[in-house]
PDB file of N, CA and C in Angstrom:
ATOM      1  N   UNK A   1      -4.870  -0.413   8.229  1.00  0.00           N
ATOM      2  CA  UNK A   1      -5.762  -1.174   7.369  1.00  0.00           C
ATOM      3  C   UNK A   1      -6.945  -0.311   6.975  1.00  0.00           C
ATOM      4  N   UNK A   2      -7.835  -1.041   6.196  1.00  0.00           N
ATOM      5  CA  UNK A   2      -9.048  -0.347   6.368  1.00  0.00           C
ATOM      6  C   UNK A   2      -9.959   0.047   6.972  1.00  0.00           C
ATOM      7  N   UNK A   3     -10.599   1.595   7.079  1.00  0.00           N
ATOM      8  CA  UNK A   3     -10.978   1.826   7.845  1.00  0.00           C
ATOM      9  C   UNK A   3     -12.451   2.179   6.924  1.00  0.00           C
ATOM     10  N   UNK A   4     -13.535   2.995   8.030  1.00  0.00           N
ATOM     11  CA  UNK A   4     -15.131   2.636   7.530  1.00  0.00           C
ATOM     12  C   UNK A   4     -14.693   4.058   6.844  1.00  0.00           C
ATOM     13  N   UNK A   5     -14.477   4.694   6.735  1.00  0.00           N
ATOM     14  CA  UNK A   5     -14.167   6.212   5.554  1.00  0.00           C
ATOM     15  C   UNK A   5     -13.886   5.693   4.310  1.00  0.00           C
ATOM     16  N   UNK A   6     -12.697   4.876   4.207  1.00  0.00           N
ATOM     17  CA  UNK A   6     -12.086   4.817   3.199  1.00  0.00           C
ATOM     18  C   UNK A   6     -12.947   3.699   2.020  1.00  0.00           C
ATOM     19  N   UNK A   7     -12.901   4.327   1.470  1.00  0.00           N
ATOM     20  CA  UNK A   7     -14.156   4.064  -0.158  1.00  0.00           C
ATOM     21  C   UNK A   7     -13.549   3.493  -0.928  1.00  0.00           C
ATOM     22  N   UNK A   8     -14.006   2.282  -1.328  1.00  0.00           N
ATOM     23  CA  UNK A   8     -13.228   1.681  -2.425  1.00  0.00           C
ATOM     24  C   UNK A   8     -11.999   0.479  -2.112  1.00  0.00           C
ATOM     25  N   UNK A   9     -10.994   0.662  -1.867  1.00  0.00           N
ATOM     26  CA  UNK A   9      -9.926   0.363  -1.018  1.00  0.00           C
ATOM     27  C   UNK A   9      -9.202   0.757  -0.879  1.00  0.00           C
ATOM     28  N   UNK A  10      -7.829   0.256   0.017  1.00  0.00           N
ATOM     29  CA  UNK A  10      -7.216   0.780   0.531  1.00  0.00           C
ATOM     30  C   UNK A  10      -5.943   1.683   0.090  1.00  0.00           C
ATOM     31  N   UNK A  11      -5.645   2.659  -0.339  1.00  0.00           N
ATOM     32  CA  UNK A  11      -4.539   3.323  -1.228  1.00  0.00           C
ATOM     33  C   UNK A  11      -3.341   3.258  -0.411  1.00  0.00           C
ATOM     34  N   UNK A  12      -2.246   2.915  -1.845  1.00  0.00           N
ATOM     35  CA  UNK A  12      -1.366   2.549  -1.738  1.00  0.00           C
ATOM     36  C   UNK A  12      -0.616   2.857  -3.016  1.00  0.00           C
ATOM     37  N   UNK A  13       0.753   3.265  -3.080  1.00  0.00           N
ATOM     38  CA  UNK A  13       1.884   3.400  -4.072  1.00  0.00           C
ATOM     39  C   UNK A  13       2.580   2.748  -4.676  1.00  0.00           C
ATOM     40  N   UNK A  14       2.466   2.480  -6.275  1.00  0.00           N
ATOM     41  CA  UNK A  14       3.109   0.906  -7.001  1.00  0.00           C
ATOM     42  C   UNK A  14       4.021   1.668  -7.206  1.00  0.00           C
ATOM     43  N   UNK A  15       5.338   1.278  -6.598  1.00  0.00           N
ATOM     44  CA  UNK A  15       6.858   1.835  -7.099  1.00  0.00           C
ATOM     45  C   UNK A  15       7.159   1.841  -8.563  1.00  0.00           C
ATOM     46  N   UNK A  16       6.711   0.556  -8.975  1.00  0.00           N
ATOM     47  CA  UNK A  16       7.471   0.795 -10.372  1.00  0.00           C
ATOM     48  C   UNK A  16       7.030   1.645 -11.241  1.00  0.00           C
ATOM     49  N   UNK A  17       5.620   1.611 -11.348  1.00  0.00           N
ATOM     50  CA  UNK A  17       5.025   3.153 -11.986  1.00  0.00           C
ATOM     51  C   UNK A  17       6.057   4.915 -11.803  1.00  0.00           C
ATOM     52  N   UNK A  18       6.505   4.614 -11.107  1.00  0.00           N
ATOM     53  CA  UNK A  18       7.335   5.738 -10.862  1.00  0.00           C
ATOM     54  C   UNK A  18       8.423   6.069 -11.438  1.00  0.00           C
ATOM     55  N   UNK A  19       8.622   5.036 -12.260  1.00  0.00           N
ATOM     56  CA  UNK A  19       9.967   4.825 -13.273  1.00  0.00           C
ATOM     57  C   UNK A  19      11.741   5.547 -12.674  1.00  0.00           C
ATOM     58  N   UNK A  20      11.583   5.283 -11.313  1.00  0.00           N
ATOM     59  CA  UNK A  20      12.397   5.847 -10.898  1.00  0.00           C
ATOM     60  C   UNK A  20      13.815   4.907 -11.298  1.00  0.00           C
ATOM     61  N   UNK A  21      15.415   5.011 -11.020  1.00  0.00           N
ATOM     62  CA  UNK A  21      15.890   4.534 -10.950  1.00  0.00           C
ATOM     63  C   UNK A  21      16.405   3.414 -10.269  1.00  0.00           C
ATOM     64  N   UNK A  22      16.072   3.405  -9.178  1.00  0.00           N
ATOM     65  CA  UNK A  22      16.621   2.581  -7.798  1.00  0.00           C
ATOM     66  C   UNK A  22      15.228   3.141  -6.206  1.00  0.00           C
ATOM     67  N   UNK A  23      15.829   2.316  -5.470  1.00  0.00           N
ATOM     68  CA  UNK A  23      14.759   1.984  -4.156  1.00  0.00           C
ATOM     69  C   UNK A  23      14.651   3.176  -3.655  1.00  0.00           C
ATOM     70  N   UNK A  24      16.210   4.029  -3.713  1.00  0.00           N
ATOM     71  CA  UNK A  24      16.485   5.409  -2.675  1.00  0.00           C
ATOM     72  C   UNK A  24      15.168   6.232  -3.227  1.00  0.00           C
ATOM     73  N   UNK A  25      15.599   6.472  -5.134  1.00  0.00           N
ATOM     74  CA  UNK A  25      14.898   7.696  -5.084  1.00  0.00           C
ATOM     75  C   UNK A  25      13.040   7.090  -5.575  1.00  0.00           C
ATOM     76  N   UNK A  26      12.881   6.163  -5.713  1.00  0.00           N
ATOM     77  CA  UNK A  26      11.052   5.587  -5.363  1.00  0.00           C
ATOM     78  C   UNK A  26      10.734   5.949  -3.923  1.00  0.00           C
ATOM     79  N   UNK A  27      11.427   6.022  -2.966  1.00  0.00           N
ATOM     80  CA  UNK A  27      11.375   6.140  -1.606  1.00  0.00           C
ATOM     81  C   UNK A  27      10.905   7.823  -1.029  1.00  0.00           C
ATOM     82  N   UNK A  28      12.037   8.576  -2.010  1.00  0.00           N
ATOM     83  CA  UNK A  28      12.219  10.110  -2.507  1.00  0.00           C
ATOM     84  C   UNK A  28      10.987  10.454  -2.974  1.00  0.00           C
ATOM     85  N   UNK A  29      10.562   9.838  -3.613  1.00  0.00           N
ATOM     86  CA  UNK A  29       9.491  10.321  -4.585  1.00  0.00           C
ATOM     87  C   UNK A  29       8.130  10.195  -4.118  1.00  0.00           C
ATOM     88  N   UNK A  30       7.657   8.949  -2.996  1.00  0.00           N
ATOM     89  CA  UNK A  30       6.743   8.878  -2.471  1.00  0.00           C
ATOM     90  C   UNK A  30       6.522   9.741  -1.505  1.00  0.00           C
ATOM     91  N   UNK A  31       7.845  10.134  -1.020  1.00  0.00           N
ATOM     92  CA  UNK A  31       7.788  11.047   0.235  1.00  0.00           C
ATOM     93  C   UNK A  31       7.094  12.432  -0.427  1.00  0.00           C
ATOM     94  N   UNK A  32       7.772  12.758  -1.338  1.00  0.00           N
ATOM     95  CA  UNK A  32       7.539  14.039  -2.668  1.00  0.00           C
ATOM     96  C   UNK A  32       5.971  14.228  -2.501  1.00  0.00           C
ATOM     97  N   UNK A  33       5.250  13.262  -2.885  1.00  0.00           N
ATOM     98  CA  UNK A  33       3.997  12.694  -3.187  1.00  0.00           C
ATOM     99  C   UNK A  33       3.024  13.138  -1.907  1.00  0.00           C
ATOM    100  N   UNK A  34       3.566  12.463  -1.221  1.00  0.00           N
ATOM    101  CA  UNK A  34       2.837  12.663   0.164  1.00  0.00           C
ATOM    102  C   UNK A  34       3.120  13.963   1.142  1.00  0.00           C
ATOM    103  N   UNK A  35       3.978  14.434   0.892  1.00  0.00           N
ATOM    104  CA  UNK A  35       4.197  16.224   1.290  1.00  0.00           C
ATOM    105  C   UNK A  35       3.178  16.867   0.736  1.00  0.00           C
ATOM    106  N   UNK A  36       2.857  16.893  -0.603  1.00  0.00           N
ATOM    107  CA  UNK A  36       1.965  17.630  -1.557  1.00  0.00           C
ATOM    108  C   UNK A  36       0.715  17.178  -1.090  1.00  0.00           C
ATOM    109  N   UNK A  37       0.209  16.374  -0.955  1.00  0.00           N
ATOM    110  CA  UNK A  37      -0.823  15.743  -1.293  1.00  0.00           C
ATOM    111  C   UNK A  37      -1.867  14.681   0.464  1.00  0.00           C
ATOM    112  N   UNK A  38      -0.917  14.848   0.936  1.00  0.00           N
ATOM    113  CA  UNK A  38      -1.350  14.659   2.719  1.00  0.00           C
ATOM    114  C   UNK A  38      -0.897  15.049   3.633  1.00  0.00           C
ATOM    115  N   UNK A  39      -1.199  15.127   4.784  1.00  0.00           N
ATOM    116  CA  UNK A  39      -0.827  15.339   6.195  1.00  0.00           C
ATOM    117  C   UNK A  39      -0.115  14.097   7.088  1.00  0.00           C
ATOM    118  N   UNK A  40       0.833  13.808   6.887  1.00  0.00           N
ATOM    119  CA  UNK A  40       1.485  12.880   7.222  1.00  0.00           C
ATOM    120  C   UNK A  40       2.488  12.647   8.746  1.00  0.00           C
ATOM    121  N   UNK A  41       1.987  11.927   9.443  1.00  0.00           N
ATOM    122  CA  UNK A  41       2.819  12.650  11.100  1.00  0.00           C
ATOM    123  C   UNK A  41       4.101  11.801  10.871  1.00  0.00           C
ATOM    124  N   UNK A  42       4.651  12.650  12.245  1.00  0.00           N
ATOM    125  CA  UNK A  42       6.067  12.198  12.157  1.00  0.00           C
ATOM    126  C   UNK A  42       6.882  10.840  12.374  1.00  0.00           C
ATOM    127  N   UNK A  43       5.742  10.072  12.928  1.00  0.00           N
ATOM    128  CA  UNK A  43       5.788   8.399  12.933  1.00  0.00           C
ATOM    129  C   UNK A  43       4.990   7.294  11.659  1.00  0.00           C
ATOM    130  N   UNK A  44       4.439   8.012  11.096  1.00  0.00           N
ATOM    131  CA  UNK A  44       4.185   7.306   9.369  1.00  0.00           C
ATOM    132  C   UNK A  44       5.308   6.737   8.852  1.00  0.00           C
ATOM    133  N   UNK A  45       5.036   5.495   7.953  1.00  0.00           N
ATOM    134  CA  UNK A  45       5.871   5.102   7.479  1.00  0.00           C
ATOM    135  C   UNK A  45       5.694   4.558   6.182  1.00  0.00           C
ATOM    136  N   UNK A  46       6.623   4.017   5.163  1.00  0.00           N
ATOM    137  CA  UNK A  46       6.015   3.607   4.229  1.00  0.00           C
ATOM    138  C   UNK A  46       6.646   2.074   4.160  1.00  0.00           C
ATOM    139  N   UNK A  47       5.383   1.050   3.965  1.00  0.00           N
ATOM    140  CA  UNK A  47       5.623  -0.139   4.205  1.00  0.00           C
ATOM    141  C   UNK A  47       6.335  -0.693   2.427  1.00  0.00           C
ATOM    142  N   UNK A  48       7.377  -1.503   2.149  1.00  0.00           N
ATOM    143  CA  UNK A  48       7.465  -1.892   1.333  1.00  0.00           C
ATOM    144  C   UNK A  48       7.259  -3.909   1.280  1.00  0.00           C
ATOM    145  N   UNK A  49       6.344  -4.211   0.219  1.00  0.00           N
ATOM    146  CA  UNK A  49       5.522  -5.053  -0.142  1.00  0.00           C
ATOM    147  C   UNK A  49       5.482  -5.495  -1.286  1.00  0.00           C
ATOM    148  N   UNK A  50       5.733  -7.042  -1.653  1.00  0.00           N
ATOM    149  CA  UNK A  50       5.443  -7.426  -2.776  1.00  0.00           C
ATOM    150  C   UNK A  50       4.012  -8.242  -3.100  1.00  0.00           C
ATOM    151  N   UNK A  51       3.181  -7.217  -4.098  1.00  0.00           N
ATOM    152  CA  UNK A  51       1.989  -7.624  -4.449  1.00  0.00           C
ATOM    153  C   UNK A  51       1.341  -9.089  -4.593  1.00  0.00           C
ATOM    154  N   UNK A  52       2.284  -9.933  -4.815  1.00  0.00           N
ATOM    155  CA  UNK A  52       2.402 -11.677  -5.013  1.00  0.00           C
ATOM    156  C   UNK A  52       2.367 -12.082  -3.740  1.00  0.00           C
ATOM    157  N   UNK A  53       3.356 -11.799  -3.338  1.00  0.00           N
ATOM    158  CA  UNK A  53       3.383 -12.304  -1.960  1.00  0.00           C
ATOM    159  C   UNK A  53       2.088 -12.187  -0.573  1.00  0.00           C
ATOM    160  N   UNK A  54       1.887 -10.494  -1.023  1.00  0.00           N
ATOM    161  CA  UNK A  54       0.898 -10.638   0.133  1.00  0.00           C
ATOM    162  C   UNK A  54      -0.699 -11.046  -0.399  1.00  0.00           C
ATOM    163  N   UNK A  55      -1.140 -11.320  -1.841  1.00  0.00           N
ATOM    164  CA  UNK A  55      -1.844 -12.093  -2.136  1.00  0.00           C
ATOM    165  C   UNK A  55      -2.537 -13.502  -1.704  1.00  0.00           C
ATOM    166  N   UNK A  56      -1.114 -14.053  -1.982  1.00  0.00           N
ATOM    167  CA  UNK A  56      -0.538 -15.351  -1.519  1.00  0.00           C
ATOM    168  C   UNK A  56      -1.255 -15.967  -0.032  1.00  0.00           C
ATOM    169  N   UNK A  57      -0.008 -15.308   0.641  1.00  0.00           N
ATOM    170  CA  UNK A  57      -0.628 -15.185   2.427  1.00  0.00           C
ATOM    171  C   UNK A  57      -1.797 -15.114   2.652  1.00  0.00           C
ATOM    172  N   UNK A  58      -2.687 -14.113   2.125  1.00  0.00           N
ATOM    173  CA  UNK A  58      -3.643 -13.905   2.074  1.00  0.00           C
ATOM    174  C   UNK A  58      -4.862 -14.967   1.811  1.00  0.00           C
ATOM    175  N   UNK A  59      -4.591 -15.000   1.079  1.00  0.00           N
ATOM    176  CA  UNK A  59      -5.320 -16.381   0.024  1.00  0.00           C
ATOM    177  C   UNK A  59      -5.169 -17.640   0.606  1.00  0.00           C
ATOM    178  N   UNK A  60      -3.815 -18.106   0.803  1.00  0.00           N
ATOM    179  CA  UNK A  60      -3.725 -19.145   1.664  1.00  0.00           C
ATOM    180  C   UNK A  60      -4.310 -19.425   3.233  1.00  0.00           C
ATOM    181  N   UNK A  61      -3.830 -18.440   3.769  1.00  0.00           N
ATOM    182  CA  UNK A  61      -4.103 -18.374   5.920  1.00  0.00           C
ATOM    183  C   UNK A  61      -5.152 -17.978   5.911  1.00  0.00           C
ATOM    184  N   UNK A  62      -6.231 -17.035   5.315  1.00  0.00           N
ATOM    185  CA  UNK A  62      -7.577 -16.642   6.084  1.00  0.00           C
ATOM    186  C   UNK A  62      -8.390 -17.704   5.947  1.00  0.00           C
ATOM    187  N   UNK A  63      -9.492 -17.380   6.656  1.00  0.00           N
ATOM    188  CA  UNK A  63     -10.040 -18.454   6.459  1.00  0.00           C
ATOM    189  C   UNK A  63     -11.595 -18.559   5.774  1.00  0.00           C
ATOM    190  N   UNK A  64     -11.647 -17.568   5.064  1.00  0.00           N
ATOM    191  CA  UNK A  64     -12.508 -17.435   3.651  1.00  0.00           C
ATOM    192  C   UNK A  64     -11.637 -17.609   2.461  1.00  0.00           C
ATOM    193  N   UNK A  65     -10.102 -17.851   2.723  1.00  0.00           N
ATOM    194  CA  UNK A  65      -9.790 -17.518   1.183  1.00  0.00           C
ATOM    195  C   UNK A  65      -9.713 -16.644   0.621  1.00  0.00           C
ATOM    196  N   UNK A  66      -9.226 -15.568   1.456  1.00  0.00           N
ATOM    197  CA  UNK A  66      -9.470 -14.144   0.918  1.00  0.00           C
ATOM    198  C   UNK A  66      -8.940 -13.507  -0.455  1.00  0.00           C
ATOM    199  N   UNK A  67      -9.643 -13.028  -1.470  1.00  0.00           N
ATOM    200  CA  UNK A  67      -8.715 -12.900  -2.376  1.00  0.00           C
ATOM    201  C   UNK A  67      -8.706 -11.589  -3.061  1.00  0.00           C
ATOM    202  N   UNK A  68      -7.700 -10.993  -2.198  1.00  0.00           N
ATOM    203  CA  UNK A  68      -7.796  -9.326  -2.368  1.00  0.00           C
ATOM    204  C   UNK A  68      -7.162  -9.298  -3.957  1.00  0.00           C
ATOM    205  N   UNK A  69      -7.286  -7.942  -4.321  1.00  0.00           N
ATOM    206  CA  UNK A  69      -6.904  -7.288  -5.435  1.00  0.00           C
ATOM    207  C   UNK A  69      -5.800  -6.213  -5.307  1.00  0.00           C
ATOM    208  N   UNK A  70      -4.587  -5.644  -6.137  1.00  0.00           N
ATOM    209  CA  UNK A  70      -4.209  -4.790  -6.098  1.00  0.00           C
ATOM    210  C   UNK A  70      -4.223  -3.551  -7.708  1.00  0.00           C
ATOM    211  N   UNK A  71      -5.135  -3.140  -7.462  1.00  0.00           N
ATOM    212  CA  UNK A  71      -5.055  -2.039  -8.954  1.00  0.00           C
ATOM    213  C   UNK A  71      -4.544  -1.081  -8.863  1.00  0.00           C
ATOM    214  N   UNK A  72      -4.344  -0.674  -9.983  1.00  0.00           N
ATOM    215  CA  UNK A  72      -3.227   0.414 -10.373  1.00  0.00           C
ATOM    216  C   UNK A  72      -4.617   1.259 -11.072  1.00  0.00           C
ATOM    217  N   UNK A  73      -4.819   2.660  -9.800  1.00  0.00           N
ATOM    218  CA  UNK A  73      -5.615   3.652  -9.661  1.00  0.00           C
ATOM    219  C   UNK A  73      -4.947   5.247 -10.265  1.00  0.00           C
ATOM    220  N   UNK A  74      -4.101   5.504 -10.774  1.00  0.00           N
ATOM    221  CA  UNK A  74      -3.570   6.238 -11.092  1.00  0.00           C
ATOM    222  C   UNK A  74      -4.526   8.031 -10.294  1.00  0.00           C
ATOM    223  N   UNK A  75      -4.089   8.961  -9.878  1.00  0.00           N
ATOM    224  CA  UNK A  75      -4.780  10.176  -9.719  1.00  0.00           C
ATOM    225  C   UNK A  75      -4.339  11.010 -11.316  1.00  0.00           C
ATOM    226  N   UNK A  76      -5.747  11.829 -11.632  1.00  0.00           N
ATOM    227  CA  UNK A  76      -5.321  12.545 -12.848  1.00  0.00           C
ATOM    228  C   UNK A  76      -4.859  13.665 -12.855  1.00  0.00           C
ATOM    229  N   UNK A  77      -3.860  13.770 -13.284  1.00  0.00           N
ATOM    230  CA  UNK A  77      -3.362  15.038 -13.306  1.00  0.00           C
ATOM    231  C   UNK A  77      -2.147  14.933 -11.899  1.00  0.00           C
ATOM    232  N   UNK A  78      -2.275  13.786 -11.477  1.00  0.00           N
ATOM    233  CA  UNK A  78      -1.497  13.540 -10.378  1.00  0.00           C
ATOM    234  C   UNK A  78      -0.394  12.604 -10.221  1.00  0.00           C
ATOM    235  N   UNK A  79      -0.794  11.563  -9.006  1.00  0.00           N
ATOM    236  CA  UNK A  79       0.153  10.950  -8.338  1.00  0.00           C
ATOM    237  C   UNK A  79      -0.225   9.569  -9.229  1.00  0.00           C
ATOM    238  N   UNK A  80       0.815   9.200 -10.106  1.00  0.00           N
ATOM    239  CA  UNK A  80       0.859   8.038 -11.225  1.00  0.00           C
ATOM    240  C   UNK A  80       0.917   6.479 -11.073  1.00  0.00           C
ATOM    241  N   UNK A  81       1.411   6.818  -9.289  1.00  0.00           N
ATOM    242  CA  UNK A  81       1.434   5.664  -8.500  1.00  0.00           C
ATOM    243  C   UNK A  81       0.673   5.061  -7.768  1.00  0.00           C
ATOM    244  N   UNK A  82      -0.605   6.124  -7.909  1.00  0.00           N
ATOM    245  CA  UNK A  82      -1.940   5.698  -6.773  1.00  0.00           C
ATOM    246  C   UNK A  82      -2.408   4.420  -7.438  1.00  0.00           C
ATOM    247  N   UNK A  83      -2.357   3.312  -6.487  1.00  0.00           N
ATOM    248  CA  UNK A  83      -3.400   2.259  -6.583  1.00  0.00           C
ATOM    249  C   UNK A  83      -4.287   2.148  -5.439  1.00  0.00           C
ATOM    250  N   UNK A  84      -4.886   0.346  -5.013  1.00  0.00           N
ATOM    251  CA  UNK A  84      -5.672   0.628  -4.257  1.00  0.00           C
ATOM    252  C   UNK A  84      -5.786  -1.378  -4.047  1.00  0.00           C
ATOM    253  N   UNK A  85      -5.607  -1.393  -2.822  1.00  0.00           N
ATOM    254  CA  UNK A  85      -5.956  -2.978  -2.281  1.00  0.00           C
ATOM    255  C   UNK A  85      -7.863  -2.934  -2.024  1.00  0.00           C
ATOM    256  N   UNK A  86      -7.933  -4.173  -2.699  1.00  0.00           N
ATOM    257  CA  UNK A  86      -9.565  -4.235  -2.744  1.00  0.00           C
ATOM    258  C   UNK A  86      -9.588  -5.721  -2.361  1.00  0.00           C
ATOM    259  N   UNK A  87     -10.845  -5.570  -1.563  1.00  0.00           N
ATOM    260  CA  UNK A  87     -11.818  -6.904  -1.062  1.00  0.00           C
ATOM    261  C   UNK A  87     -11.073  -6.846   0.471  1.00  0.00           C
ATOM    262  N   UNK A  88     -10.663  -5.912   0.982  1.00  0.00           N
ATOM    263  CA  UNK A  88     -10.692  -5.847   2.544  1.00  0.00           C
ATOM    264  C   UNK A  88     -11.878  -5.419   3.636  1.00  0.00           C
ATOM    265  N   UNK A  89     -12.210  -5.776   4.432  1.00  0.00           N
ATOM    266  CA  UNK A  89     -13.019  -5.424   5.562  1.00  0.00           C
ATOM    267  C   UNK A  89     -12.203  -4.224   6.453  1.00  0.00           C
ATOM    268  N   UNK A  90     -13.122  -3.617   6.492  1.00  0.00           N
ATOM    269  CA  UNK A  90     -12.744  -2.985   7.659  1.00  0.00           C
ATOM    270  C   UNK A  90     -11.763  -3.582   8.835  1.00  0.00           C
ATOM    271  N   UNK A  91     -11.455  -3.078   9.757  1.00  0.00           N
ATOM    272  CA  UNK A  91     -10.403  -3.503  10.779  1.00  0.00           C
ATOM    273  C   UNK A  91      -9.978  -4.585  11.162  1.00  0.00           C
ATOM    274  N   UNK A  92      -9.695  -5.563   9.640  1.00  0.00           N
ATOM    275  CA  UNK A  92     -10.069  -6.523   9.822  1.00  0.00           C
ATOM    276  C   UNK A  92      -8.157  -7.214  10.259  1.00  0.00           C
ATOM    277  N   UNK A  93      -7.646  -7.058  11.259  1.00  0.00           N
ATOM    278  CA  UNK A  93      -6.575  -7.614  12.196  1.00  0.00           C
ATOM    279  C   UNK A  93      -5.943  -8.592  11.464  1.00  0.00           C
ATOM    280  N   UNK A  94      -6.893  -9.981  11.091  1.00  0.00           N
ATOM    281  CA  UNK A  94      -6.479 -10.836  10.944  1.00  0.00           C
ATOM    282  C   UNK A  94      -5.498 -10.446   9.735  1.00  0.00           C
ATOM    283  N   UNK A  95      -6.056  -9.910   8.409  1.00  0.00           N
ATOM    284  CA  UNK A  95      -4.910  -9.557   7.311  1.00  0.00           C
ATOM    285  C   UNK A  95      -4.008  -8.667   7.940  1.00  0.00           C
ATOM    286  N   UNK A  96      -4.288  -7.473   8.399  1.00  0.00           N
ATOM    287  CA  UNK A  96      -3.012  -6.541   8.562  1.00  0.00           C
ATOM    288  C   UNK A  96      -1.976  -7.672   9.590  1.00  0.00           C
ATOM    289  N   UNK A  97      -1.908  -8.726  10.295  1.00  0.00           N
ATOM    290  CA  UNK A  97      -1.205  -9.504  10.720  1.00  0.00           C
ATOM    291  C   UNK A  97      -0.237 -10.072   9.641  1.00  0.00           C
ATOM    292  N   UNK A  98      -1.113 -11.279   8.983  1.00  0.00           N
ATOM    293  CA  UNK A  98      -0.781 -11.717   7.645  1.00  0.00           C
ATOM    294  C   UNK A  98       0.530 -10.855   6.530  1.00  0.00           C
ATOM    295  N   UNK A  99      -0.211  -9.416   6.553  1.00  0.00           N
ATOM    296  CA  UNK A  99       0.799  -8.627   5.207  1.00  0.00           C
ATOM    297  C   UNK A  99       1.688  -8.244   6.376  1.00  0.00           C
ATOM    298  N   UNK A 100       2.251  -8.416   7.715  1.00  0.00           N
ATOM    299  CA  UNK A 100       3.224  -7.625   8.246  1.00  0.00           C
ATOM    300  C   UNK A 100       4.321  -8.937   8.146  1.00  0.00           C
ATOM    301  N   UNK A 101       4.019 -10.032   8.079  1.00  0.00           N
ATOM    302  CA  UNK A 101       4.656 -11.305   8.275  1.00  0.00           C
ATOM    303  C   UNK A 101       5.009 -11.446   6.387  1.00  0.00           C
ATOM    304  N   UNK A 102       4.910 -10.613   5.400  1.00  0.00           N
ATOM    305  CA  UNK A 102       6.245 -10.307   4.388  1.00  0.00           C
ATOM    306  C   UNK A 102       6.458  -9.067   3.727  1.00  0.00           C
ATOM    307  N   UNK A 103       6.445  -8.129   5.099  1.00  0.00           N
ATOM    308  CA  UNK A 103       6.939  -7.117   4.549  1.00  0.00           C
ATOM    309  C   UNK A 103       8.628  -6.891   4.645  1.00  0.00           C
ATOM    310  N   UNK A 104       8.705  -6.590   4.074  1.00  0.00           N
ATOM    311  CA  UNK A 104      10.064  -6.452   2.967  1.00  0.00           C
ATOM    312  C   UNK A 104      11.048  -5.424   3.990  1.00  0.00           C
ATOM    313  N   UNK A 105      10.238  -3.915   3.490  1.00  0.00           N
ATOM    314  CA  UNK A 105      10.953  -2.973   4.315  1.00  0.00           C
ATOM    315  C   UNK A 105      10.182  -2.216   4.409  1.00  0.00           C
ATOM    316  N   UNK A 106      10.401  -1.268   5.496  1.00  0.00           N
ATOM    317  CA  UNK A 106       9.975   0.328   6.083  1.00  0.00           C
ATOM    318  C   UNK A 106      10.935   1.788   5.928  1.00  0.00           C
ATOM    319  N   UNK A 107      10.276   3.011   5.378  1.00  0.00           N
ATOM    320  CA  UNK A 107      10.924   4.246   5.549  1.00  0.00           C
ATOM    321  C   UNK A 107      10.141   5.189   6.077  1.00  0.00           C
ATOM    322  N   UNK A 108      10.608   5.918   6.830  1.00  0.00           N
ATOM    323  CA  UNK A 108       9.825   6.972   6.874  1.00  0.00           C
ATOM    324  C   UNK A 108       9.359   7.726   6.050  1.00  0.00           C
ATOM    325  N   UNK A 109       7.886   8.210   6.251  1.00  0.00           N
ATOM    326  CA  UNK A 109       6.722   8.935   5.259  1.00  0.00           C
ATOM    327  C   UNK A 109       7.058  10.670   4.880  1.00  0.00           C
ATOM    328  N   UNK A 110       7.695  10.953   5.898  1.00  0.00           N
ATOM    329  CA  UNK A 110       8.450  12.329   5.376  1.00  0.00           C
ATOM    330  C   UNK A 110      10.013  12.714   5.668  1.00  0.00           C
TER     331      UNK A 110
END
């Protein structure tokens, strides 16, 4: 989740921006992404998530009503897929609970 470094919010990769063909190679491509561009250990993973959904959850179960954002942050000259989840707190448990209860799927980050 978010942590007190991270500025803005939380980054994250919109698959479809990637205009890839299918799940395998969006999967391919993030990995691509993140070789170049981070330090990624060997237990990283990449969570797959639908933006509606974890809105939803969100919005519904907390108990402010939380009503995060997901934008499409693009890097220039870069990674076309960078977005960014906004209106999170710091370590804040209660959501990273919430978005694990519809996540979809997991791959490994390299």
């Amino acid at each position: 989740m978010l942590r007190e470094r991270d500025k803005g919010g939380l980054s994250v990769n919109w698959l479809e921006f990637l205009k890839c063909s299918d799940r395998d190679h969006e999967i391919k491509e993030v990995q691509r992404i993140y070789s170049e561009t981070l330090s990624v250990s060997k237990n990283a993973r990449i969570a797959i998530l639908n933006v509606g959904e974890i809105r939803d959850i969100v919005r519904s179960e907390t108990h402010d009503d939380r009503n995060i954002e997901v934008l499409h942050d693009p890097v220039s000259g870069g990674d076309q897929s960078h977005s960014e989840i906004h209106n999170l707190k710091p370590d804040n448990e209660e959501i990273a609970e919430l978005i694990l209860e519809v996540l979809r799927e997991t791959h490994p980050a390299r």
